[in-house]
Protein backbone atom coordinates (compact mmCIF):
# COMPACT_ATOMS: atom_id res chain seq x y z
CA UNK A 1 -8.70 -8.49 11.57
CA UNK A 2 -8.87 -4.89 9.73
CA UNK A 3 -7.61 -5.26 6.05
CA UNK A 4 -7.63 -2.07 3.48
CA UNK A 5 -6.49 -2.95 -0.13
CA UNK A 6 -4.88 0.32 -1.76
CA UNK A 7 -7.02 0.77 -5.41
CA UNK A 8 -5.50 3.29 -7.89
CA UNK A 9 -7.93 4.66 -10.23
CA UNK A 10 -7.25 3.38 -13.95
CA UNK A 11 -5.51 0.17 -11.85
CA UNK A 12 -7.46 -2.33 -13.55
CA UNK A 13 -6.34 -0.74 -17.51
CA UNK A 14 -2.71 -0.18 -16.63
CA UNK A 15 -2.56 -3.98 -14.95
CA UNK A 16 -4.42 -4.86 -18.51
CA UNK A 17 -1.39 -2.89 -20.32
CA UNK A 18 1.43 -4.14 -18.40
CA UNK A 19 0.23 -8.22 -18.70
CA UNK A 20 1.82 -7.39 -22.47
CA UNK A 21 5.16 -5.67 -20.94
CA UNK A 22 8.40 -7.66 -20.34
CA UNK A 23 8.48 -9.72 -17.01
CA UNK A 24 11.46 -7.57 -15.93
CA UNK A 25 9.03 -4.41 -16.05
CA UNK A 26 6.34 -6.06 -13.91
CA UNK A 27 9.08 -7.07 -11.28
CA UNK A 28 10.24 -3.54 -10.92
CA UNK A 29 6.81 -1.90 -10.87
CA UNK A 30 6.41 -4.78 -7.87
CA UNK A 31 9.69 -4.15 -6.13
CA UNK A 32 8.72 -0.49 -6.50
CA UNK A 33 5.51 -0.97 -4.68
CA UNK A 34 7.00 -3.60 -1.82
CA UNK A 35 9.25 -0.89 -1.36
CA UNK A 36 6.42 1.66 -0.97
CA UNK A 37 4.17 -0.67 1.48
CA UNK A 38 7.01 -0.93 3.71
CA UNK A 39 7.40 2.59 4.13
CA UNK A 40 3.18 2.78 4.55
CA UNK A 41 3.52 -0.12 7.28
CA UNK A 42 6.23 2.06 9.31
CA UNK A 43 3.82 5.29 8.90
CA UNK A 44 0.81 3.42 10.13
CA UNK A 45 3.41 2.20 13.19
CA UNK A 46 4.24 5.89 13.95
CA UNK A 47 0.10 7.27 13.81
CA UNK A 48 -1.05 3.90 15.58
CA UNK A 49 -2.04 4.58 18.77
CA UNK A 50 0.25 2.86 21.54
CA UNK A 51 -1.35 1.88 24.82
CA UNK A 52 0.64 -1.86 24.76
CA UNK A 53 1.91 -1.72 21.44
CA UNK A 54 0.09 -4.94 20.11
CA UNK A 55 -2.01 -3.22 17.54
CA UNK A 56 0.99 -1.58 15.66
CA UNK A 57 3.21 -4.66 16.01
CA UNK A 58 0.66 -6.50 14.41
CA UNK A 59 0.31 -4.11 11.00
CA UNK A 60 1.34 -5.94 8.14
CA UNK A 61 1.23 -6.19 4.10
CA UNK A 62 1.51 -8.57 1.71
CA UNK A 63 0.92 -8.91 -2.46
CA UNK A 64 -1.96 -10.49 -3.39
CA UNK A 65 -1.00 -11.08 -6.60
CA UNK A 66 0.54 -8.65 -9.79
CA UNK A 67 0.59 -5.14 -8.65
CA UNK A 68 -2.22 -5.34 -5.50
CA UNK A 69 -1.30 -5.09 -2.25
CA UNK A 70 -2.67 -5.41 1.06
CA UNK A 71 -2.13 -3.51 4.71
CA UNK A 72 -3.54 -4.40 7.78
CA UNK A 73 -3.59 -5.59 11.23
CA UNK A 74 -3.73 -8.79 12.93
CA UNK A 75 -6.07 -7.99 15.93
CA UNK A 76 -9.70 -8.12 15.80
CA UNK A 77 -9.65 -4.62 17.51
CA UNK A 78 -7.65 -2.50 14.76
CA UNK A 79 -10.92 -1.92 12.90
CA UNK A 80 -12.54 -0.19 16.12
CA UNK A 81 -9.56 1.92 16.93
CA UNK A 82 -9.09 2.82 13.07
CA UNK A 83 -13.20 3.54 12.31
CA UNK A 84 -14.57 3.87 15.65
CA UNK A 85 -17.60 2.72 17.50
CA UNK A 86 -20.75 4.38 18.60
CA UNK A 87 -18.51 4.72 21.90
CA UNK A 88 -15.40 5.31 20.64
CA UNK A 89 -13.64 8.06 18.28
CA UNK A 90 -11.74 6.92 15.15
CA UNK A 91 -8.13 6.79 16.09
CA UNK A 92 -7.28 6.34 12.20
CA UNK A 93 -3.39 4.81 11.42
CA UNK A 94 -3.59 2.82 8.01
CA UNK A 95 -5.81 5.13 5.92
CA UNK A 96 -3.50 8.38 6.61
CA UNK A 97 -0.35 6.27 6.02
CA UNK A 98 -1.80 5.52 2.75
CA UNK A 99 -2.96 8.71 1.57
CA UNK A 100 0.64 9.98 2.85
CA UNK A 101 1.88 7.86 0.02
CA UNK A 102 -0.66 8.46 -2.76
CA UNK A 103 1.34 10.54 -4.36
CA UNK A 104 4.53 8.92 -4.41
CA UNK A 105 2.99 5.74 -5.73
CA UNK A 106 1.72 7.58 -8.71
CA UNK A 107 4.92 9.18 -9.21
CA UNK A 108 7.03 5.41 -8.55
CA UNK A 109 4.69 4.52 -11.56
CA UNK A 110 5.72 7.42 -13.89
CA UNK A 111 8.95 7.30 -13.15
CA UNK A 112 9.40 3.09 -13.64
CA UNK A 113 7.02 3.45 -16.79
CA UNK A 114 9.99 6.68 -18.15
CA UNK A 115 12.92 4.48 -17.49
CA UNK A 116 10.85 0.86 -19.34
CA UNK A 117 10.42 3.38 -22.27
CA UNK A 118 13.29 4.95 -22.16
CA UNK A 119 15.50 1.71 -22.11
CA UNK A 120 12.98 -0.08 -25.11
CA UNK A 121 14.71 3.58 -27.46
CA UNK A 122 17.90 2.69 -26.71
C-alpha cells in the first residue's frame, strides 16, 4: 500500500495557532481541505495509468486528524508504478495531483483565514 501525507511548510505553527481559534474556523479550514483532497483523488484517477483500472479505483484519502490528510492507494503495486523499479520507469499519479493543488491549498488557507478575520471585525 503506497501512502503520501501532503506537509505544508509552517504546518506545524499555523496548526499551533489555530488550536486557539473558534471550532467553527477549524471545521471550515477542514471542509476546505476535504474538499481539496477530493479534487487531488480525481487528478491522481485521470494521470494513473489504466491497464485494468484497479490501481486508480483503489486511490483514496482520509484525515488523520486536525488539518492532515492522507492520499493513497490500496494495492501493494501503486508504489512501483508511482516510483519505479530498477526495471520499471516511474509512472507518477499522486505526487503531480498534489503539486497540481499546492497552490490552491495555500490560497483555500488565505482566503478561509480573510473571511475568520474579517467576520471577528464585524
Amino acid at each position: 500500500m503506497l501512502k503520501l501525507n501532503l506537509d505544508i511548510k509552517g504546518l506545524d505553527k499555523l496548526q499551533k495557532a489555530i488550536s486557539f481559534a473558534p471550532g467553527e474556523f477549524r471545521e471550515a479550514l477542514d471542509e476546505t481541505l476535504a474538499l481539496v483532497m477530493e479534487m487531488v483523488k480525481l487528478d491522481a484517477f485521470r494521470f494513473c495509468p489504466k491497464r485494468t483500472g484497479t490501481l486508480a479505483r483503489s486511490i483514496y484519502w482520509r484525515k488523520v486528524s486536525q488539518l492532515v490528510y492522507q492520499i493513497g492507494v490500496l494495492v501493494y503495486y501503486g508504489v512501483f508504478v508511482e516510483f519505479g523499479t530498477s526495471k520499471m520507469l516511474a509512472r507518477p499519479f499522486l505526487r503531480p495531483a498534489i503539486a497540481q493543488h499546492e497552490m490552491q491549498i495555500q490560497q483555500l488557507f488565505r482566503d478561509q483565514i480573510e473571511k475568520w478575520i474579517q467576520r471577528r471585525g464585524e
